[in-house]
Protein backbone atom coordinates (compact mmCIF):
# COMPACT_ATOMS: atom_id res chain seq x y z
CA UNK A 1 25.64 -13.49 -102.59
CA UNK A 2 24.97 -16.44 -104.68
CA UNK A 3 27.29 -18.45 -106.97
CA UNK A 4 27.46 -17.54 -110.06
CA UNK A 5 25.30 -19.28 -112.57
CA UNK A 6 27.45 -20.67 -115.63
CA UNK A 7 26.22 -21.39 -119.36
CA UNK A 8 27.61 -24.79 -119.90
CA UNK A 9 27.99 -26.50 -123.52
CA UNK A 10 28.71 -30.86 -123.00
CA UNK A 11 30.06 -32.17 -125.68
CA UNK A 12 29.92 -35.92 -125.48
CA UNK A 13 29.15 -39.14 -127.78
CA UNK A 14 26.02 -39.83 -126.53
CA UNK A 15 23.24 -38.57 -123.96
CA UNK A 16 21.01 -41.28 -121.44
CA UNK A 17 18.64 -42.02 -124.00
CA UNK A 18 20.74 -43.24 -126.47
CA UNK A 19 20.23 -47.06 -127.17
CA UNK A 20 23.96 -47.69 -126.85
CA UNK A 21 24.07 -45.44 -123.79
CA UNK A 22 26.18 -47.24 -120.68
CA UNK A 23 27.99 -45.94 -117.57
CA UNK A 24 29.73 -42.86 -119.42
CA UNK A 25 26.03 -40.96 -120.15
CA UNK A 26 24.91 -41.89 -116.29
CA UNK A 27 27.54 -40.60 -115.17
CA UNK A 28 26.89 -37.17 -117.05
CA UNK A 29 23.41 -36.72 -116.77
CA UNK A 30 23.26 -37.26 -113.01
CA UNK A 31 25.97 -34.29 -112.64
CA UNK A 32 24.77 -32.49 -114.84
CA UNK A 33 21.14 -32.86 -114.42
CA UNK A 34 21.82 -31.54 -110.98
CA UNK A 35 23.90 -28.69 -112.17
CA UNK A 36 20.97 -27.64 -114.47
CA UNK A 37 18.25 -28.31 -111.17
CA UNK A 38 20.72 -25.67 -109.49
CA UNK A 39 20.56 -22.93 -111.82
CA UNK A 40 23.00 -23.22 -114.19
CA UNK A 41 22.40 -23.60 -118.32
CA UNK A 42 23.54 -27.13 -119.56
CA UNK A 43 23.27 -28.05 -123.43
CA UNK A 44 24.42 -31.30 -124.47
CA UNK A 45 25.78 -31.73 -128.10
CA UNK A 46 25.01 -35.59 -128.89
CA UNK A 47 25.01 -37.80 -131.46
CA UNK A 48 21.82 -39.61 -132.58
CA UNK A 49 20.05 -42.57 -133.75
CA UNK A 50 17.20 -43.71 -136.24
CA UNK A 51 13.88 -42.26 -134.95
CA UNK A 52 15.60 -39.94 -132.26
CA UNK A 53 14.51 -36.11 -131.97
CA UNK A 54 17.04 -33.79 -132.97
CA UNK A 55 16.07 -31.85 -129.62
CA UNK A 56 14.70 -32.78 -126.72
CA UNK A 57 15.00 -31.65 -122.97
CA UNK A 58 15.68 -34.43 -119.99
CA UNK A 59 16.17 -32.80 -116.27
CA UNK A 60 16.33 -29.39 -117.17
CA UNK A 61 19.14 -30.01 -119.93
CA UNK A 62 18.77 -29.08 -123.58
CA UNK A 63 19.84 -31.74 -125.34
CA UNK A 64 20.86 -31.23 -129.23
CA UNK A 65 21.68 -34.27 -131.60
CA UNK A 66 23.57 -34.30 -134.77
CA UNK A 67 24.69 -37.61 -136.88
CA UNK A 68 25.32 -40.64 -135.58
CA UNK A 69 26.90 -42.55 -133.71
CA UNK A 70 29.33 -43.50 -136.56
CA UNK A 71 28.78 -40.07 -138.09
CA UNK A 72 29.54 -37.69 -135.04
CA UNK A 73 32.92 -36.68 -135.29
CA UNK A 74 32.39 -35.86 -138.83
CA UNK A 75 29.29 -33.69 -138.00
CA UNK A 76 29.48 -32.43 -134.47
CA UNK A 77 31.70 -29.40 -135.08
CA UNK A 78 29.50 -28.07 -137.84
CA UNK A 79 26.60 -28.48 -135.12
CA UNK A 80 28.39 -26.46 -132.83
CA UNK A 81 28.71 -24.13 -134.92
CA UNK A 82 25.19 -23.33 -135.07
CA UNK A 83 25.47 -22.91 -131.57
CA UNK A 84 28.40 -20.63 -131.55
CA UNK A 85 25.94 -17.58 -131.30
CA UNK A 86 25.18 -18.91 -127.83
CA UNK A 87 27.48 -17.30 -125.33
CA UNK A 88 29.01 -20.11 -123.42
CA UNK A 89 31.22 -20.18 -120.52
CA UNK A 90 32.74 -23.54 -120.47
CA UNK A 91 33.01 -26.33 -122.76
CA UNK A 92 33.12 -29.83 -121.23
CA UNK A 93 33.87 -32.61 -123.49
CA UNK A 94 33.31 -35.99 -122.01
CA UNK A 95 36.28 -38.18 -123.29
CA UNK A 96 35.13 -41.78 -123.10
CA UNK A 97 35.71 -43.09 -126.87
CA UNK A 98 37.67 -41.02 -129.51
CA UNK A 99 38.58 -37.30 -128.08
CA UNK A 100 36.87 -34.49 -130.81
CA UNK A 101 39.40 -32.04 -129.70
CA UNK A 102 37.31 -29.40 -128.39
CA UNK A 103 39.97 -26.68 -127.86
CA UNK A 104 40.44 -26.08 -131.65
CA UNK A 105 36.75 -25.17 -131.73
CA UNK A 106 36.80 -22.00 -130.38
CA UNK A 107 38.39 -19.83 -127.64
CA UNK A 108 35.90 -20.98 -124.89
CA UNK A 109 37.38 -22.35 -122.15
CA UNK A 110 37.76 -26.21 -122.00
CA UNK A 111 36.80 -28.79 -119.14
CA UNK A 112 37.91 -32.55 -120.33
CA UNK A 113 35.77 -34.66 -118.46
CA UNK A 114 37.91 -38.16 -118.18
CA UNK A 115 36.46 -42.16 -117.33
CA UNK A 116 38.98 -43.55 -118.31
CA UNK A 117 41.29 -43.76 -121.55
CA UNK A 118 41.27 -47.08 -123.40
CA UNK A 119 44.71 -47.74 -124.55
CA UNK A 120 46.04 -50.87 -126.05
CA UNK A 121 42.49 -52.31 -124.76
CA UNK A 122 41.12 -50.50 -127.37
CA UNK A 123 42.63 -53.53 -129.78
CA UNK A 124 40.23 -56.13 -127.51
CA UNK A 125 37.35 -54.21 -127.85
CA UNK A 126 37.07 -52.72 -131.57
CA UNK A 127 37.86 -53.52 -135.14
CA UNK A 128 41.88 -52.65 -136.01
CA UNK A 129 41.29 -49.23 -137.94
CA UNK A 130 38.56 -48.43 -135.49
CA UNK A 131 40.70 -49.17 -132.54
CA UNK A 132 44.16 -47.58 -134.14
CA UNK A 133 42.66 -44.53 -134.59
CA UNK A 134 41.33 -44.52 -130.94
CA UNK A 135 45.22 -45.38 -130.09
CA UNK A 136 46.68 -41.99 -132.32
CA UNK A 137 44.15 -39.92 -131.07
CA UNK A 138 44.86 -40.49 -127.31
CA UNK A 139 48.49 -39.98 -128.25
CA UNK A 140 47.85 -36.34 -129.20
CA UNK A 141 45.79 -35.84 -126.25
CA UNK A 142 48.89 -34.11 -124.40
CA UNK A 143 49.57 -31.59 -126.89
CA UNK A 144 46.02 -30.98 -128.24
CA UNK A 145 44.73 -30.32 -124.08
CA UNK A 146 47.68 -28.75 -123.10
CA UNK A 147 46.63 -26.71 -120.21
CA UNK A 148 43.15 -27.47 -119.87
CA UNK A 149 41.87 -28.72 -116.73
CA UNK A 150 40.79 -32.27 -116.37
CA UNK A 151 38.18 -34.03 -113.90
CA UNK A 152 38.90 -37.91 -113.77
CA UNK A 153 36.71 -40.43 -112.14
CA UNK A 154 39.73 -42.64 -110.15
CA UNK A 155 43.06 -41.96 -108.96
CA UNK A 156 44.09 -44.91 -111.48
CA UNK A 157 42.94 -42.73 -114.62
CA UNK A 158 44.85 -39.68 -112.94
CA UNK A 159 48.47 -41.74 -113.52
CA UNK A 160 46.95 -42.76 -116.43
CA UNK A 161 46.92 -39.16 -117.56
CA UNK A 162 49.97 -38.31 -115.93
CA UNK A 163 51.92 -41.17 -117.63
CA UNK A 164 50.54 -40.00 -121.02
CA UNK A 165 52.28 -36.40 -120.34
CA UNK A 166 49.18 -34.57 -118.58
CA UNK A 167 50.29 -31.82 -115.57
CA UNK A 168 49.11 -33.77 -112.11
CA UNK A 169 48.19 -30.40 -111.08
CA UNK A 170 45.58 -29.55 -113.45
CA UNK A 171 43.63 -32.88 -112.78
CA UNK A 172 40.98 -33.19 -110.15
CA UNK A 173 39.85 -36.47 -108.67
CA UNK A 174 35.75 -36.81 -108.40
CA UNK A 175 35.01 -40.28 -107.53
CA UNK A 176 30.87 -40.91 -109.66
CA UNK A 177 28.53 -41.02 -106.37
CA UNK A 178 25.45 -43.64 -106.99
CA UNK A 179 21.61 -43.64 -106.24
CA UNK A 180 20.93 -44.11 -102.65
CA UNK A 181 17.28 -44.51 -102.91
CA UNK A 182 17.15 -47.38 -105.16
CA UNK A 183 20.53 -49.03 -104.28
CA UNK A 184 19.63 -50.39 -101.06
CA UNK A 185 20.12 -53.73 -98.82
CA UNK A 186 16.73 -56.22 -98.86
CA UNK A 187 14.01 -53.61 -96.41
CA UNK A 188 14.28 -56.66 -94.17
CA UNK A 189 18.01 -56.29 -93.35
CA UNK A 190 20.92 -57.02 -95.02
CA UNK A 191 21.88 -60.03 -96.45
CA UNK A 192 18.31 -61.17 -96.44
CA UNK A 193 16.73 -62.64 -99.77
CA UNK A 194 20.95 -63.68 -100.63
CA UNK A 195 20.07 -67.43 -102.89
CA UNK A 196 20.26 -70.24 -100.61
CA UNK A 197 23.20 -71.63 -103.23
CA UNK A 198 25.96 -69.68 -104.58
CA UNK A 199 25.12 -67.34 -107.26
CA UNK A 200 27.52 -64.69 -108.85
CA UNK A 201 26.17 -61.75 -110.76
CA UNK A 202 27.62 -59.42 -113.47
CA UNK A 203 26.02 -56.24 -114.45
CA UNK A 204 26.71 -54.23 -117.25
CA UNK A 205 28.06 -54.34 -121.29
CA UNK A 206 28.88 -57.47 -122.70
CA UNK A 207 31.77 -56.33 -124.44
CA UNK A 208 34.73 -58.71 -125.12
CA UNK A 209 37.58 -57.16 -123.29
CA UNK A 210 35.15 -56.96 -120.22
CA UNK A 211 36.06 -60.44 -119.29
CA UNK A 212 32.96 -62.09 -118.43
CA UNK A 213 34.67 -64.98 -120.19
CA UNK A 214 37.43 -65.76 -117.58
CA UNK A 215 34.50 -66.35 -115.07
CA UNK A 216 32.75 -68.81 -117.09
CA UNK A 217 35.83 -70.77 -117.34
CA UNK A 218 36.21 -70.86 -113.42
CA UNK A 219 32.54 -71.45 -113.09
CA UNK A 220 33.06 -74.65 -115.70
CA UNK A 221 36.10 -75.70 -113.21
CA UNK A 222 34.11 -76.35 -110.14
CA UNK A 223 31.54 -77.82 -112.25
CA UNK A 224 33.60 -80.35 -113.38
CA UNK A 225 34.48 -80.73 -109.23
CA UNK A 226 30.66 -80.97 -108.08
CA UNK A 227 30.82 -77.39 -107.37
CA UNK A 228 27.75 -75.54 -109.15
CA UNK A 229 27.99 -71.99 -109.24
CA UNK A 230 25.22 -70.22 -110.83
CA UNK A 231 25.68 -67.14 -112.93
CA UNK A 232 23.52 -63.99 -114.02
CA UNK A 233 24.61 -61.82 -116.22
CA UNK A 234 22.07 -59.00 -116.61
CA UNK A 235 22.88 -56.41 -119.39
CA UNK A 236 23.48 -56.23 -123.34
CA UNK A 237 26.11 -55.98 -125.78
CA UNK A 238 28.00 -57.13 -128.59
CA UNK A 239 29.87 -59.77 -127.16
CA UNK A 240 26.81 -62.11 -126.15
CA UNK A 241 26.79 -64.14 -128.96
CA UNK A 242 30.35 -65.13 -128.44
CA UNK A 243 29.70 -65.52 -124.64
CA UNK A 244 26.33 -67.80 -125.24
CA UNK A 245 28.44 -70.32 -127.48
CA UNK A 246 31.38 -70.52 -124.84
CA UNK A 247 28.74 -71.44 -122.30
CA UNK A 248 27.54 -74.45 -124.55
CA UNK A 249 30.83 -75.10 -125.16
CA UNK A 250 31.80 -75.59 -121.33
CA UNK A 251 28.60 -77.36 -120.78
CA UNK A 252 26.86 -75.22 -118.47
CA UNK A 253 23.80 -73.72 -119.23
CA UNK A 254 22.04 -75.00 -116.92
CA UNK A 255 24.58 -72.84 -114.71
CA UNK A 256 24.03 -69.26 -116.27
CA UNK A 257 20.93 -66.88 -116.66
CA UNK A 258 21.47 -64.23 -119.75
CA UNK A 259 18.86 -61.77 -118.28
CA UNK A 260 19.73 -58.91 -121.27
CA UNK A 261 18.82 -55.61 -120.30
CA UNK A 262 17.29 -55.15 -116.73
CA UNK A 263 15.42 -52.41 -115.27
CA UNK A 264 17.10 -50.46 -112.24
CA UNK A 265 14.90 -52.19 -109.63
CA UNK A 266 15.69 -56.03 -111.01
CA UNK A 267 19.11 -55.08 -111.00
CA UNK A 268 19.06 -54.10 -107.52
CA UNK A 269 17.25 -57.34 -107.12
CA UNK A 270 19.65 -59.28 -108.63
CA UNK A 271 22.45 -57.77 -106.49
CA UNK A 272 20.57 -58.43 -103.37
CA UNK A 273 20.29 -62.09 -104.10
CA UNK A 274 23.38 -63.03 -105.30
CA UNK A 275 26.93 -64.03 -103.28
CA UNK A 276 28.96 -61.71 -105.26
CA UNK A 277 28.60 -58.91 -108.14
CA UNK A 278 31.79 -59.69 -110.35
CA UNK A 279 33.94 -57.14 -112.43
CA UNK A 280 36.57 -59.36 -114.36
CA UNK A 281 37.53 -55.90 -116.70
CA UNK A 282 41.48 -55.73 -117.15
CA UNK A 283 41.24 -51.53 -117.16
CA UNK A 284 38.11 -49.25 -115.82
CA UNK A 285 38.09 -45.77 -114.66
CA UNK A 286 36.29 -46.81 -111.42
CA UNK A 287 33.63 -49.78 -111.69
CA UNK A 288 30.65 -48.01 -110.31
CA UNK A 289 28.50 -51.53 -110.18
CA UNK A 290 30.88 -52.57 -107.38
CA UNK A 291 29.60 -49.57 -105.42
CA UNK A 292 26.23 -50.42 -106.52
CA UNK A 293 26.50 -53.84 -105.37
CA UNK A 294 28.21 -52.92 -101.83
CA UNK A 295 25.15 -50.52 -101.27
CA UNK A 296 22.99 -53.48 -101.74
CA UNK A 297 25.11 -55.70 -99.04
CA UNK A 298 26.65 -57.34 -101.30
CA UNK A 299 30.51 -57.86 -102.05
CA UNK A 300 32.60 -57.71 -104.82
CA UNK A 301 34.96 -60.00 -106.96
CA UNK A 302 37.07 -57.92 -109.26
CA UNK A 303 39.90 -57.85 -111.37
CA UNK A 304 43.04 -56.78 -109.63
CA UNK A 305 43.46 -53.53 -112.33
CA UNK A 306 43.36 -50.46 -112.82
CA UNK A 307 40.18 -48.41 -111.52
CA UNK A 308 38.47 -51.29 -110.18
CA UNK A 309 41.54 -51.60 -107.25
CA UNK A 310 39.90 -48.39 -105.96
CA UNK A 311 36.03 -49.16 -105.73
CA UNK A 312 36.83 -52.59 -104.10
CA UNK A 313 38.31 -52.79 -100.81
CA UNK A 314 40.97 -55.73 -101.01
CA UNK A 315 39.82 -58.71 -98.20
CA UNK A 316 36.95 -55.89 -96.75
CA UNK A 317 34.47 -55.48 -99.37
CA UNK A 318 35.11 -57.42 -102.13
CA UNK A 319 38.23 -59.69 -103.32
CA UNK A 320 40.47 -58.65 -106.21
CA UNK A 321 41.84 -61.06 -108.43
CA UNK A 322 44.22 -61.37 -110.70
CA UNK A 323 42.84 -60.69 -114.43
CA UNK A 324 42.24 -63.24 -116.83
CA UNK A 325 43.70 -66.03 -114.42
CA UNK A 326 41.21 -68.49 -114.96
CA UNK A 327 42.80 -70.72 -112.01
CA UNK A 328 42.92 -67.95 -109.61
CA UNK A 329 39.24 -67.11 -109.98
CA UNK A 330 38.20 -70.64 -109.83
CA UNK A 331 40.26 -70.87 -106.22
CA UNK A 332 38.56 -67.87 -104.90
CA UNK A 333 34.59 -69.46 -106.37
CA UNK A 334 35.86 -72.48 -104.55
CA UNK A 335 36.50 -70.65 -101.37
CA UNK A 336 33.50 -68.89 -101.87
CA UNK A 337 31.19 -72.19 -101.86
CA UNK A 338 33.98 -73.29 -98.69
CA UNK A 339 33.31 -70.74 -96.44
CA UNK A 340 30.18 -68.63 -97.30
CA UNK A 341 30.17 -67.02 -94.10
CA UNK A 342 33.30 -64.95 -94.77
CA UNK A 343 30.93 -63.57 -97.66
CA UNK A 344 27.64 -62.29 -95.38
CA UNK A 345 30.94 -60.94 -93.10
CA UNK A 346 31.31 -58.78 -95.53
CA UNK A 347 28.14 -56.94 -95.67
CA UNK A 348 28.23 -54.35 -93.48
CA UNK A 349 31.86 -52.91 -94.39
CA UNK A 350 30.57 -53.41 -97.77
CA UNK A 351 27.36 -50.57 -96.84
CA UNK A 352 29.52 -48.64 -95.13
CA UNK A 353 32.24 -48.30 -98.07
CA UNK A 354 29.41 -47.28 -100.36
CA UNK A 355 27.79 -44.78 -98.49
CA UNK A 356 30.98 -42.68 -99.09
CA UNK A 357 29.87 -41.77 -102.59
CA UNK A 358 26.78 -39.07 -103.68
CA UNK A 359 26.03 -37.62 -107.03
CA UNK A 360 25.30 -34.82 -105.15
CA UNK A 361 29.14 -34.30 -103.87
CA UNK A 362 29.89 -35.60 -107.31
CA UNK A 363 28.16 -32.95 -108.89
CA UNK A 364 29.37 -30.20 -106.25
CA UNK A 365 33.10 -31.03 -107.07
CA UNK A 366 32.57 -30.20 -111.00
CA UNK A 367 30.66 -27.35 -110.25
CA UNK A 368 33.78 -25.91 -108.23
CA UNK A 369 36.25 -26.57 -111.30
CA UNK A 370 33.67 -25.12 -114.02
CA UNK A 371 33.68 -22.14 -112.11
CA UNK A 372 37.30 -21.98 -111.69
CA UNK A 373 37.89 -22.61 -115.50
CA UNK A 374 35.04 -20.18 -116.56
């Protein structure tokens, strides 16, 4: 007998599409994209943007959108409403900015769907009313989702939870899988393509409390040795501007590439070539670019914190540092540009670390604790 085939509402922020859309809406639309591919119903309940369709349909998903991305919390409930005809089994909200509080909507059972929780980094990241009210409302996440089960992308946002007053057994572990087909080492072997001189990347937001910062700084330290370590940082994001005038500041632009956005197969590129992808975030729920980067062959330089202590393998497929310790990064650059061979020796633990994670078992796992909450 088959499995039973679930009508599944997704209440989150943002879909793929969206302009502003980063690691959060990947991570949803590849489960859920496959959910809808194996039979089940999936709506998402978005916000929008200037010029966007109020519905649309992306991998089998209906996706509606209602205000924007300023205006969603205010109008997303009345949305749903519309929608309350519908007879849904599960509703998943996708937690990854300010929590709408799903289970006062209705008597539909609730999934909460958890990257990570922002915390006091909220106050590095956002303006102070923005980021206080972020604060409150994860404070009265423990009594407002008491009961309901929880998927979590790292063991570090599961004591996260469990600190904040969450039952351990109600949350499930399902680490994001990544795209096998297009992360992949150089077709020649690994390693090959790798820049002849060293050459970090970073992929992703530019966002302040990401720390791209602290690795400028290091970078400007073995400049001022004779050391030059080149940078590219391929993505887009608020905190550019800032980042483009500390790089003028330190005197290195001839150092760093700002590439901006990059398509999936010049990332992949740009991982290939360089020495090391770096993650210098204080908190993440996992750091999925690390994987990323390991399928590719290449290693990984990341903050010693939360979430990004489980997608790098200490001293076997990557190096974690301690965060925002400008002298500490600039020792391991320099023993980067020392001993580059301990670098390609990490290639092939690297591959074999990252082949551990699938959308497809990704998207299995939730499937199992929809159907167990529905």
């Amino acid at each position: 007998m088959g499995r039973e085939r679930l009508n599944i509402l997704v209440v989150n922020w943002q879909d793929a599409a969206n302009p502003n859309a980063g690691g959060a809406e990947i991570h949803l639309h590849e489960i859920f994209g496959r959910l809808a591919a194996w039979g089940h119903s999936v709506t998402l309940l978005v916000s929008g943007w200037e010029g966007a369709a109020s519905r649309d349909v992306a991998d089998g998903m209906e996706i509606v959108r209602t205000g924007t991305r300023y205006t969603y919390p205010l109008s997303v409930r009345r949305a749903f409403r519309r929608l309350a005809g519908r007879p849904f089994d599960v509703i998943v909200e996708d937690i990854n900015k300010l929590p709408l509080f799903t289970t006062r909507w209705s008597d539909t059972p609730v999934v909460g769907l958890v990257p990570h929780l922002f915390g006091a980094t909220a106050f590095q990241q956002e303006k102070l009313p923005i980021a206080t009210a972020v604060w409150l409302a994860e404070r009265l996440m423990p009594k407002m989702y008491r009961g309901v089960p929880f998927e979590v992308i790292s063991d570090s946002t599961a004591r996260d939870l469990v600190g904040r007053g969450f039952d351990r057994d109600r949350i499930t572990v399902s680490y994001p899988g990544i795209d096998h087909d297009i992360c992949t080492p150089h077709p020649e072997g690994p390693g090959v393509g790798r820049s002849p001189e060293p050459l970090l990347a970073y992929v992703g937001r530019l966002q302040r409390y990401k720390g791209v910062d602290c690795v400028l700084r290091a970078i400007a330290v073995l400049h001022r040795e004779g050391r030059p370590v080149r940078f590219i940082i391929a993505g887009k994001g608020a905190d550019r501007p800032r980042l483009e005038g500390l790089v003028d500041e330190l005197g290195i632009e001839a150092l760093v590439d700002f590439r901006g956005y990059v398509s999936e197969a010049e990332k992949v590129d740009v991982l290939r070539r360089a020495w090391a992808n770096v993650y210098p975030s204080p908190k993440e729920g996992w750091g999925i670019t690390n994987i990323e980067a390991a399928a590719c062959g290449t290693p990984s330089m990341a903050s010693d914190s939360p979430g990004l202590q489980e997608s790098v393998v200490d001293g076997e497929t990557g190096f974690l540092i301690a965060h925002g310790d400008v002298a500490a990064w600039a020792d391991r650059l320099r023993q980067m540009c020392q001993h580059p061979d301990e670098i390609a020796g990490m290639t092939t633990a690297a591959i074999r670390h990252a082949s551990r994670f699938t959308w497809d078992e990704t998207a299995r796992q939730t499937e199992d604790l929809l159907l167990s909450a529905a």
